[in-house]
N, C-alpha and C. Protein backbone atom coordinates (compact mmCIF):
# COMPACT_ATOMS: atom_id res chain seq x y z
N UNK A 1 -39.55 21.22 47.71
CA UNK A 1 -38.34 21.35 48.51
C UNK A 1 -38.17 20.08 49.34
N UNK A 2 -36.94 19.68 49.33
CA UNK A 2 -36.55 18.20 49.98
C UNK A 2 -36.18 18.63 51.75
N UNK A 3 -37.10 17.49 52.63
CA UNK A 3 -36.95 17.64 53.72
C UNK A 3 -35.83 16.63 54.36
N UNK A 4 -34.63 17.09 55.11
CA UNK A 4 -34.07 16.35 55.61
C UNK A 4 -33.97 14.97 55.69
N UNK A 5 -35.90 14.53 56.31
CA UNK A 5 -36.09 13.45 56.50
C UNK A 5 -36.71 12.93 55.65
N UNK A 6 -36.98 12.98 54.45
CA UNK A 6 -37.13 13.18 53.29
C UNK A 6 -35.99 12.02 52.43
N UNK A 7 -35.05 12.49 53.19
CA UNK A 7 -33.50 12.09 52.11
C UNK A 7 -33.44 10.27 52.07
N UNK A 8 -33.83 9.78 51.11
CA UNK A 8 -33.89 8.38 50.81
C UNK A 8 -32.37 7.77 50.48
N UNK A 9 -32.28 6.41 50.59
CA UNK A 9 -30.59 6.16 50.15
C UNK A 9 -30.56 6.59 49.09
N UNK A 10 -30.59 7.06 48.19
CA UNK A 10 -30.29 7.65 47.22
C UNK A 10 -29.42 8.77 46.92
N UNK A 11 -29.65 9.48 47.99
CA UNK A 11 -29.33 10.72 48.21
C UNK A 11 -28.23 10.46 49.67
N UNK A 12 -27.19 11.37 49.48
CA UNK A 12 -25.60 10.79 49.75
C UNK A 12 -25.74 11.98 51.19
N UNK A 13 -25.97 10.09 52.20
CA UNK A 13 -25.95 11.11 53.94
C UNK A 13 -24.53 10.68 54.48
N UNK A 14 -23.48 10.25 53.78
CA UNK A 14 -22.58 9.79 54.24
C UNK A 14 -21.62 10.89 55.23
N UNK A 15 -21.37 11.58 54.01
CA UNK A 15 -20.80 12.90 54.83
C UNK A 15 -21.43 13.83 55.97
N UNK A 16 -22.44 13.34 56.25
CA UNK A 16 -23.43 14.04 57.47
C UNK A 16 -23.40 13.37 58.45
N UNK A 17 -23.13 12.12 58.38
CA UNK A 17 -22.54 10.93 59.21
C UNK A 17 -21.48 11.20 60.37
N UNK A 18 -20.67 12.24 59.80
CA UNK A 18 -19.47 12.54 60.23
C UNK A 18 -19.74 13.70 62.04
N UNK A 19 -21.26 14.19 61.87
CA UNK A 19 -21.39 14.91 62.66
C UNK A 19 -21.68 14.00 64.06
N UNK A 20 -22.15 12.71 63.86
CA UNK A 20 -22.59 12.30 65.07
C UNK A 20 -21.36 11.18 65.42
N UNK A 21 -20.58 10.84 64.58
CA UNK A 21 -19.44 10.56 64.48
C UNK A 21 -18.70 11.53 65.90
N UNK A 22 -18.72 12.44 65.90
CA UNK A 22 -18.14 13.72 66.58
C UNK A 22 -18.80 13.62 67.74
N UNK A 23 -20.52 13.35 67.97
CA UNK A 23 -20.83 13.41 68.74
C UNK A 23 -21.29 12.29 69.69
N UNK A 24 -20.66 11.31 69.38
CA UNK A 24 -20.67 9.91 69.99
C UNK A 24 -19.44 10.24 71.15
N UNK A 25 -18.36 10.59 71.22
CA UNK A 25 -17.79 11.08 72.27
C UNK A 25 -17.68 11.64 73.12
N UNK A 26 -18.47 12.64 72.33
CA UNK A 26 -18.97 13.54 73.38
C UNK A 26 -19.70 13.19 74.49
N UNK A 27 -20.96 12.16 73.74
CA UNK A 27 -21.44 12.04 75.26
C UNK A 27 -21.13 11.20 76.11
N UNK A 28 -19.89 10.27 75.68
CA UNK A 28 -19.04 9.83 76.81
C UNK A 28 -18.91 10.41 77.61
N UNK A 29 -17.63 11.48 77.13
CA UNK A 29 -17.67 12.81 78.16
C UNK A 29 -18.25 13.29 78.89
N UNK A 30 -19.68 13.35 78.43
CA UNK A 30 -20.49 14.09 79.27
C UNK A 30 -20.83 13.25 80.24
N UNK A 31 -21.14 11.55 79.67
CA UNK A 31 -21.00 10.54 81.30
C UNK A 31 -19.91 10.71 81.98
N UNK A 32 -18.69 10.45 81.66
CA UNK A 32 -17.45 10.70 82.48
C UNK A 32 -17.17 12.10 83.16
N UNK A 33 -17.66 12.90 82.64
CA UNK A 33 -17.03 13.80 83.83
C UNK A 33 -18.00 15.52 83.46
N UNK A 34 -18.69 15.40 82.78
CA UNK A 34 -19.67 16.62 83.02
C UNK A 34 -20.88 16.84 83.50
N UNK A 35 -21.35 15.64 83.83
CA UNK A 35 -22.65 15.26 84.13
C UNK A 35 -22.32 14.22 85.61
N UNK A 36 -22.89 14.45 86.86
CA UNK A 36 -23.06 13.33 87.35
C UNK A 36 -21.80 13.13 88.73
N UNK A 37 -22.01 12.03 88.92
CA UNK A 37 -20.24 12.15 89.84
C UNK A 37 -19.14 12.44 89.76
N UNK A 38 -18.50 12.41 88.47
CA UNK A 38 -17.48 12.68 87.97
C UNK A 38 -17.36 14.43 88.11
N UNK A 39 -18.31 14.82 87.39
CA UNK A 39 -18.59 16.19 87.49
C UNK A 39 -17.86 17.09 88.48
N UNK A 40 -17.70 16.85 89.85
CA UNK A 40 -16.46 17.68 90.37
C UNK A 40 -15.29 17.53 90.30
N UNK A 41 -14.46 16.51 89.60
CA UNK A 41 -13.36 15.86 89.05
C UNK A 41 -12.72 16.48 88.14
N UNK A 42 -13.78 16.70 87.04
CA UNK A 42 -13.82 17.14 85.66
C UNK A 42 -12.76 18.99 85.81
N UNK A 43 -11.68 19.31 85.39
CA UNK A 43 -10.94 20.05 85.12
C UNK A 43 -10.89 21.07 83.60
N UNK A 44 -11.81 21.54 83.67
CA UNK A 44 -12.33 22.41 81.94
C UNK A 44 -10.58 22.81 81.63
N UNK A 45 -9.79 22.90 82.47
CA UNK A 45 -8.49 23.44 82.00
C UNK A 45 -7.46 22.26 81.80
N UNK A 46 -7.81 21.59 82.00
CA UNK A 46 -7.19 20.63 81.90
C UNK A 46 -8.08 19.04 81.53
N UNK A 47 -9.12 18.88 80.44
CA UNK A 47 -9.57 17.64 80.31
C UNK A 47 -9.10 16.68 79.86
N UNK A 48 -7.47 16.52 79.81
CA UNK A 48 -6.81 15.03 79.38
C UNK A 48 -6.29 14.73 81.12
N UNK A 49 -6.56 15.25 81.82
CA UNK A 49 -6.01 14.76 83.22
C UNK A 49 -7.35 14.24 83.78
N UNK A 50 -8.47 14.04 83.36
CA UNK A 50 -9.69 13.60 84.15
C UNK A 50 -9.25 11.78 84.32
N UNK A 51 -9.07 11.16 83.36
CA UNK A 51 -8.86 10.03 83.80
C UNK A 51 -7.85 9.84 85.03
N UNK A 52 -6.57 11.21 85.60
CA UNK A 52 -6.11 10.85 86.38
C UNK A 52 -7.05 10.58 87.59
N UNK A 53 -7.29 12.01 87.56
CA UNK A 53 -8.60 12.23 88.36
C UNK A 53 -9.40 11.09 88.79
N UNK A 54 -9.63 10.71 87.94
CA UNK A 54 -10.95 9.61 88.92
C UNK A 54 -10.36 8.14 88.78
N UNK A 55 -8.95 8.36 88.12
CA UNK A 55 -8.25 7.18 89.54
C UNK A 55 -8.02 6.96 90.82
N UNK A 56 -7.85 9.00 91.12
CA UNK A 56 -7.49 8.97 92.34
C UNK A 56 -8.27 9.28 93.56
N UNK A 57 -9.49 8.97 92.43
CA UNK A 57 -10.41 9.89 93.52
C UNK A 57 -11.22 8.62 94.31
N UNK A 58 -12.05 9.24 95.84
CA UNK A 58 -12.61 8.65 96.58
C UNK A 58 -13.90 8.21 95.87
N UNK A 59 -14.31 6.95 95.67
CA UNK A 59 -15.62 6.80 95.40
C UNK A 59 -15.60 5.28 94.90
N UNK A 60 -16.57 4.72 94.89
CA UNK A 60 -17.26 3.15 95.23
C UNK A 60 -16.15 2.69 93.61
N UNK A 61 -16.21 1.29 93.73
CA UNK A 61 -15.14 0.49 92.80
C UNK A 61 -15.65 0.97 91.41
N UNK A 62 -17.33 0.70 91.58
CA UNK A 62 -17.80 0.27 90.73
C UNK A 62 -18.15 1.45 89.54
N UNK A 63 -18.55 2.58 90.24
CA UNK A 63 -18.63 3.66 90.27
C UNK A 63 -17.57 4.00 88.99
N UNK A 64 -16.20 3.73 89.83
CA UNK A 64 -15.43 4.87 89.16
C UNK A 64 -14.89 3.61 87.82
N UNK A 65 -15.20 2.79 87.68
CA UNK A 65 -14.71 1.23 87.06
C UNK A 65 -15.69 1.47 85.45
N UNK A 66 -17.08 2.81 85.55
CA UNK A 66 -17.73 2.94 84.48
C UNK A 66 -17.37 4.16 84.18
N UNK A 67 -16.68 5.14 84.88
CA UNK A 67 -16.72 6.03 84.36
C UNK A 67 -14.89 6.56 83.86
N UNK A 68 -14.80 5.16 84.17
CA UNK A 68 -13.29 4.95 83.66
C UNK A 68 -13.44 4.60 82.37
N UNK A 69 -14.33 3.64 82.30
CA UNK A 69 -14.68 3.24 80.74
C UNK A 69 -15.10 4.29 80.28
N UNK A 70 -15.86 5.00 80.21
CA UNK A 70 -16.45 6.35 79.69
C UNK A 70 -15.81 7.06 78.87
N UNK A 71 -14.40 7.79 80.47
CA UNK A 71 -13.26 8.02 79.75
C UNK A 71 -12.73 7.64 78.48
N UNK A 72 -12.20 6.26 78.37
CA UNK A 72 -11.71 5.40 77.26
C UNK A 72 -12.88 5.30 76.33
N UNK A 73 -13.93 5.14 76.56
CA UNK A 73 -14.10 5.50 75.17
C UNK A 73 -14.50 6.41 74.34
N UNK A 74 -14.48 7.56 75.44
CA UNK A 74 -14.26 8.81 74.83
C UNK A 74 -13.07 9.17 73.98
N UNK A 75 -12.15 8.64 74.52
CA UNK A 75 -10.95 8.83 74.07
C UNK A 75 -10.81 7.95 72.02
N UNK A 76 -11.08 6.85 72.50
CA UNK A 76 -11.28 5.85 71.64
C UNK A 76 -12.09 6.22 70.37
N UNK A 77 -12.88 6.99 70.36
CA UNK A 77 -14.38 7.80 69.65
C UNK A 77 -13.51 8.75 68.69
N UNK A 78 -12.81 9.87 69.66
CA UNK A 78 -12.04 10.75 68.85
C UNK A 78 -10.66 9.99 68.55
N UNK A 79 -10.40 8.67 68.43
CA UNK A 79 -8.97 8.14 67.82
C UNK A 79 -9.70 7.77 66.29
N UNK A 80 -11.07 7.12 66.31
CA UNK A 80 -11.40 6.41 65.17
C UNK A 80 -12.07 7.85 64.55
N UNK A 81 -12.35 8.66 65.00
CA UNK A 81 -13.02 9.85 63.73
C UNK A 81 -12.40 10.30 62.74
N UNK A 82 -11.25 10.34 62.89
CA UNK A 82 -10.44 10.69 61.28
C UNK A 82 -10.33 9.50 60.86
N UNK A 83 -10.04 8.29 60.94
CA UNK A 83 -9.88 7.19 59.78
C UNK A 83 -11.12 6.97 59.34
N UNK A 84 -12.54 7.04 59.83
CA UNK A 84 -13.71 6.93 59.67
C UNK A 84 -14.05 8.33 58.64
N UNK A 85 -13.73 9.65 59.55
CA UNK A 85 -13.79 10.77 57.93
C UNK A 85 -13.16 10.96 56.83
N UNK A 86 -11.72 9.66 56.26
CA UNK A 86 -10.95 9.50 55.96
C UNK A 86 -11.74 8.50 54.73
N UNK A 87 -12.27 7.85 55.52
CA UNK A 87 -12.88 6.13 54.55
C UNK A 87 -13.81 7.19 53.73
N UNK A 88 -14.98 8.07 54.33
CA UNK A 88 -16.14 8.15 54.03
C UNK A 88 -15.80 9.41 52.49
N UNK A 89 -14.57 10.33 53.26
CA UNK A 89 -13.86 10.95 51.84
C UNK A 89 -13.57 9.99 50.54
N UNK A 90 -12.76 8.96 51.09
CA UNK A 90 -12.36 8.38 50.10
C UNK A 90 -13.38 7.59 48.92
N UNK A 91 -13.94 6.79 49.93
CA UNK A 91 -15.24 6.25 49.13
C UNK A 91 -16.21 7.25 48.48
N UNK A 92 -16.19 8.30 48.42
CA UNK A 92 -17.38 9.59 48.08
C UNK A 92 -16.49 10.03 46.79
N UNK A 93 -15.04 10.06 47.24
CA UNK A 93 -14.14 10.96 45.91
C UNK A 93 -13.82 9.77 44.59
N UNK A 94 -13.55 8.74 45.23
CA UNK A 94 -13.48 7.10 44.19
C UNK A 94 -14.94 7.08 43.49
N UNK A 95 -15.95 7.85 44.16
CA UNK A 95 -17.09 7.36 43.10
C UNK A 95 -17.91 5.58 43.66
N UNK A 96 -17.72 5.66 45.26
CA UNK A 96 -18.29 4.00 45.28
C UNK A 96 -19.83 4.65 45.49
N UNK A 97 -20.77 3.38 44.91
CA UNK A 97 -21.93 4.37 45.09
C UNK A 97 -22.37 4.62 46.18
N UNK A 98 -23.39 5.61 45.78
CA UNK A 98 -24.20 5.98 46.75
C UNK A 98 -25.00 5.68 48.19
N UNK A 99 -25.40 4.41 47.86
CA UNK A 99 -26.41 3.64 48.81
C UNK A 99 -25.28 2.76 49.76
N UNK A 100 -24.33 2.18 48.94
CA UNK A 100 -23.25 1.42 49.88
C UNK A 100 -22.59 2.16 50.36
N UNK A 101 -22.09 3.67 50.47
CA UNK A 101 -21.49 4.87 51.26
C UNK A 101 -22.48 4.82 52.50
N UNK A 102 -23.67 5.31 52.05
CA UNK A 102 -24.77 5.37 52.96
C UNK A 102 -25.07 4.50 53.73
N UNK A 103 -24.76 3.11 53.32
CA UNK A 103 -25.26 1.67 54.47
C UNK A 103 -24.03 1.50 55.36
N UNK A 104 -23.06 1.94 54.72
CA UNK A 104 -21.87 1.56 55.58
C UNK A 104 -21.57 2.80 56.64
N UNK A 105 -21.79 3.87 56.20
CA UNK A 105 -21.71 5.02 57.16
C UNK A 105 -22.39 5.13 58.31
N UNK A 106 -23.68 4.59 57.84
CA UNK A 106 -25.04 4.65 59.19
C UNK A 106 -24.67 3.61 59.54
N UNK A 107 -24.32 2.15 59.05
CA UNK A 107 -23.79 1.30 59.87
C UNK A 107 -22.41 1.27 60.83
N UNK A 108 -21.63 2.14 60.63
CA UNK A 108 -20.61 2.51 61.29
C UNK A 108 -21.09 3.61 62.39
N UNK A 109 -22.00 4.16 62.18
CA UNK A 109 -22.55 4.70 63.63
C UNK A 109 -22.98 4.07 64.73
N UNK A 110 -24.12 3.31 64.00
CA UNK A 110 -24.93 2.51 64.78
C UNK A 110 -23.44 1.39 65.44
N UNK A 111 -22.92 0.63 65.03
CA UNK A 111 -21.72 -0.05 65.50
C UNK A 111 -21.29 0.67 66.91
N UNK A 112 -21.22 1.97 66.63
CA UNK A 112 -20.24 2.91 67.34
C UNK A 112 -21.14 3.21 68.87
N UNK A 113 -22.48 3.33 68.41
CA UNK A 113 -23.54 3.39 69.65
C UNK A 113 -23.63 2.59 70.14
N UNK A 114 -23.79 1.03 69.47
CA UNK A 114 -23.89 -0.27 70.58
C UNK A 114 -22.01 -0.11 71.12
N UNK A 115 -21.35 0.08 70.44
CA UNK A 115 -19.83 0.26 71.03
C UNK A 115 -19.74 0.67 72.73
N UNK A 116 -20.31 2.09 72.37
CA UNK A 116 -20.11 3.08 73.70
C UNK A 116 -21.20 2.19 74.65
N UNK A 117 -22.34 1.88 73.97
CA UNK A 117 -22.92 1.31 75.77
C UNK A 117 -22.06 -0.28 76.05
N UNK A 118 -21.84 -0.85 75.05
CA UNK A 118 -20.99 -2.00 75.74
C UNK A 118 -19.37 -1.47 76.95
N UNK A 119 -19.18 -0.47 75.83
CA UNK A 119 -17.33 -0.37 76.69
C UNK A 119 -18.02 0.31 77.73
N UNK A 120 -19.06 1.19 77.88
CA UNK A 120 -19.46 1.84 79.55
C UNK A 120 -20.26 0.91 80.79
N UNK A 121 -21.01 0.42 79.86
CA UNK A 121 -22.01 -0.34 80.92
C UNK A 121 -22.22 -1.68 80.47
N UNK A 122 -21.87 -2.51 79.73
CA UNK A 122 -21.83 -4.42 79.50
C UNK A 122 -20.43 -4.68 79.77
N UNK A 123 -19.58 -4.14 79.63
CA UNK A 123 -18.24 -4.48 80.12
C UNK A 123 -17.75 -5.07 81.66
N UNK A 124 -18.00 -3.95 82.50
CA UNK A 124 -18.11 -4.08 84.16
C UNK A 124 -18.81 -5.08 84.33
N UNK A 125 -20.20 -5.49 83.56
CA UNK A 125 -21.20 -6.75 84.09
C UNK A 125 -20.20 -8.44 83.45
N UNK A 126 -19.74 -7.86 82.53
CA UNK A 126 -19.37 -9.03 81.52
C UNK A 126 -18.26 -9.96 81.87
N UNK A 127 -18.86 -11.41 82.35
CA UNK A 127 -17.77 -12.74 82.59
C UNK A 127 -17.11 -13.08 81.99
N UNK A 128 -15.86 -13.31 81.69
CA UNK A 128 -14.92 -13.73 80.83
C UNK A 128 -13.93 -14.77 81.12
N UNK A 129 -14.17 -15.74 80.49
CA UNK A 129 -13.62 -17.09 80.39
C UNK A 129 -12.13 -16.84 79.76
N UNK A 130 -11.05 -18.04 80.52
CA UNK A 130 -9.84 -17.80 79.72
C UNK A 130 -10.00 -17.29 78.41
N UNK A 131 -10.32 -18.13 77.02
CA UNK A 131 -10.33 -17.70 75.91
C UNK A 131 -11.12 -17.00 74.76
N UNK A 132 -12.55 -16.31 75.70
CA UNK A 132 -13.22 -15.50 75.39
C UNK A 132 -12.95 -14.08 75.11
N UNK A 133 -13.71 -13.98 73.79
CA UNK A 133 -13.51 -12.01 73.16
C UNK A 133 -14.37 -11.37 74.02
N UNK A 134 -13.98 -10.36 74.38
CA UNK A 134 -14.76 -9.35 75.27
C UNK A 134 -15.97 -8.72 73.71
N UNK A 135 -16.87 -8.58 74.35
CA UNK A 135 -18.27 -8.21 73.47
C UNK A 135 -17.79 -6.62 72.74
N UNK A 136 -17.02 -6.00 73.55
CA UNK A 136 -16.61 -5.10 73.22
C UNK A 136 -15.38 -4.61 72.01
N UNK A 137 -14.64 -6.02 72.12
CA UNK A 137 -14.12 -6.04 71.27
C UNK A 137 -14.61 -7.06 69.75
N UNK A 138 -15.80 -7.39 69.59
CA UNK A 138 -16.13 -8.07 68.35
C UNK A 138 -17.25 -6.81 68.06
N UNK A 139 -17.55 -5.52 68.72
CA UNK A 139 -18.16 -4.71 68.56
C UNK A 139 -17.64 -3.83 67.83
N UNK A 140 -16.15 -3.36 67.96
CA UNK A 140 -14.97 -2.69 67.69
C UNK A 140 -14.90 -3.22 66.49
N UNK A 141 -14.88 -4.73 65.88
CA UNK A 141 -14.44 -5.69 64.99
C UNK A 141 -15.02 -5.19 63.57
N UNK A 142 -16.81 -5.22 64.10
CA UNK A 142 -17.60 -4.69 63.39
C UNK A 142 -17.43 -3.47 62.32
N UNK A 143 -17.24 -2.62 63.45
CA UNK A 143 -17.24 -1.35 63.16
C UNK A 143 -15.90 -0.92 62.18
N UNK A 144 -15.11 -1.03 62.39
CA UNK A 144 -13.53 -1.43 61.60
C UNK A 144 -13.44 -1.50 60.47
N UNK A 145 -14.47 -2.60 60.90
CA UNK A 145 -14.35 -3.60 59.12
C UNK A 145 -15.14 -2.82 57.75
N UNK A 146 -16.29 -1.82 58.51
CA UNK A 146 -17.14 -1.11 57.85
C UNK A 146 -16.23 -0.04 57.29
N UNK A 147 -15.36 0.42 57.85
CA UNK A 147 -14.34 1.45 57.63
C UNK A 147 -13.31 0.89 56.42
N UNK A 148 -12.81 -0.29 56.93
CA UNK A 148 -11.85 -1.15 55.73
C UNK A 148 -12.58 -1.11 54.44
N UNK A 149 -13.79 -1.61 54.61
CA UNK A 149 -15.17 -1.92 53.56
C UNK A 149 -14.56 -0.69 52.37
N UNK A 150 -15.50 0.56 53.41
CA UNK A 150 -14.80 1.88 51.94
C UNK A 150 -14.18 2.11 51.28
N UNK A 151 -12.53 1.76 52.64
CA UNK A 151 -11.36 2.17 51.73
C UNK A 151 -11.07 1.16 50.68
N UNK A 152 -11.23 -0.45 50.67
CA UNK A 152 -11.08 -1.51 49.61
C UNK A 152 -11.91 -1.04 48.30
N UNK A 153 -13.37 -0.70 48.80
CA UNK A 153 -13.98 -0.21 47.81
C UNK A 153 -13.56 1.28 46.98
N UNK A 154 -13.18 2.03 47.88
CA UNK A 154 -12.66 3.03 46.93
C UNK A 154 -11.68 3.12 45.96
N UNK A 155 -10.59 1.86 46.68
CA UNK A 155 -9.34 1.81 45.89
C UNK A 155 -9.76 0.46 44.42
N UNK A 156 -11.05 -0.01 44.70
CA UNK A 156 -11.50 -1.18 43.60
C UNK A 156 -12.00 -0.33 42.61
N UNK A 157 -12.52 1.04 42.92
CA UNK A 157 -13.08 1.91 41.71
C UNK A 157 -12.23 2.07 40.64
């Protein structure tokens, strides 16, 4: 019997991909406003008004300057999960193989994890010169392109 961890590229984790995909936002969320300072802010009846919320709320610049980012890229997380469960369909139903579904999928996570700690916590630290890319956005770049990757490849099948 095959153990989870077991599953070598060979064997197609692309579509399982999709779960932490889901849960990369989440724990934005849970920095922004379920966990922590935000936490009395946070409105269960209303969670698209939290970013009002901790515009308006009392608390240090800096403070609310990460968990603003948080917000956003919580938000940002659940904008890219359907074009990302979109690529990983497509490339799986076209027949691209196996192992390049798989490198590009786990690589589109991993992208997505250095993503969220740059847009929450390297961003606020990060100097920016007139004509400099924010780290955050050649992070974004990355990740994108892994998504484009599939769909070119699916439609080359």
């Amino acid at each position: 019997m095959a153990s989870v961890f077991n599953i070598g590229l060979d064997r197609n984790i692309s579509y399982f991909m999709v779960i932490p995909a889901l849960i990369l936002p989440l724990s934005a969320r849970y920095i922004s406003g379920i966990s922590g300072p935000g936490r009395k802010l946070f409105d269960k009846k209303n969670p698209r008004g939290h970013a009002d919320a901790l515009k308006n709320a009392e608390m240090d610049e800096e403070l609310r300057g990460k968990l603003m980012r948080a917000e956003a890229c919580c938000a940002n997380g659940f904008e890219a999960l359907p074009l990302f469960a979109a690529a990983v369909t497509a490339g799986n139903a076209a027949g691209v193989p196996t192992r390049t579904m798989n490198l590009l999928s786990v690589g589109w996570i991993a992208s997505r994890v250095l993503y969220t700690y740059v847009f929450i916590w390297y961003q606020g630290t990060e100097k920016l010169g007139y004509k400099s890319v924010p780290m955050r956005t050649k992070v974004w770049t990355v990740g994108i392109s892994m998504i484009m990757s599939m769909f070119v490849l699916a439609g080359l099948q």
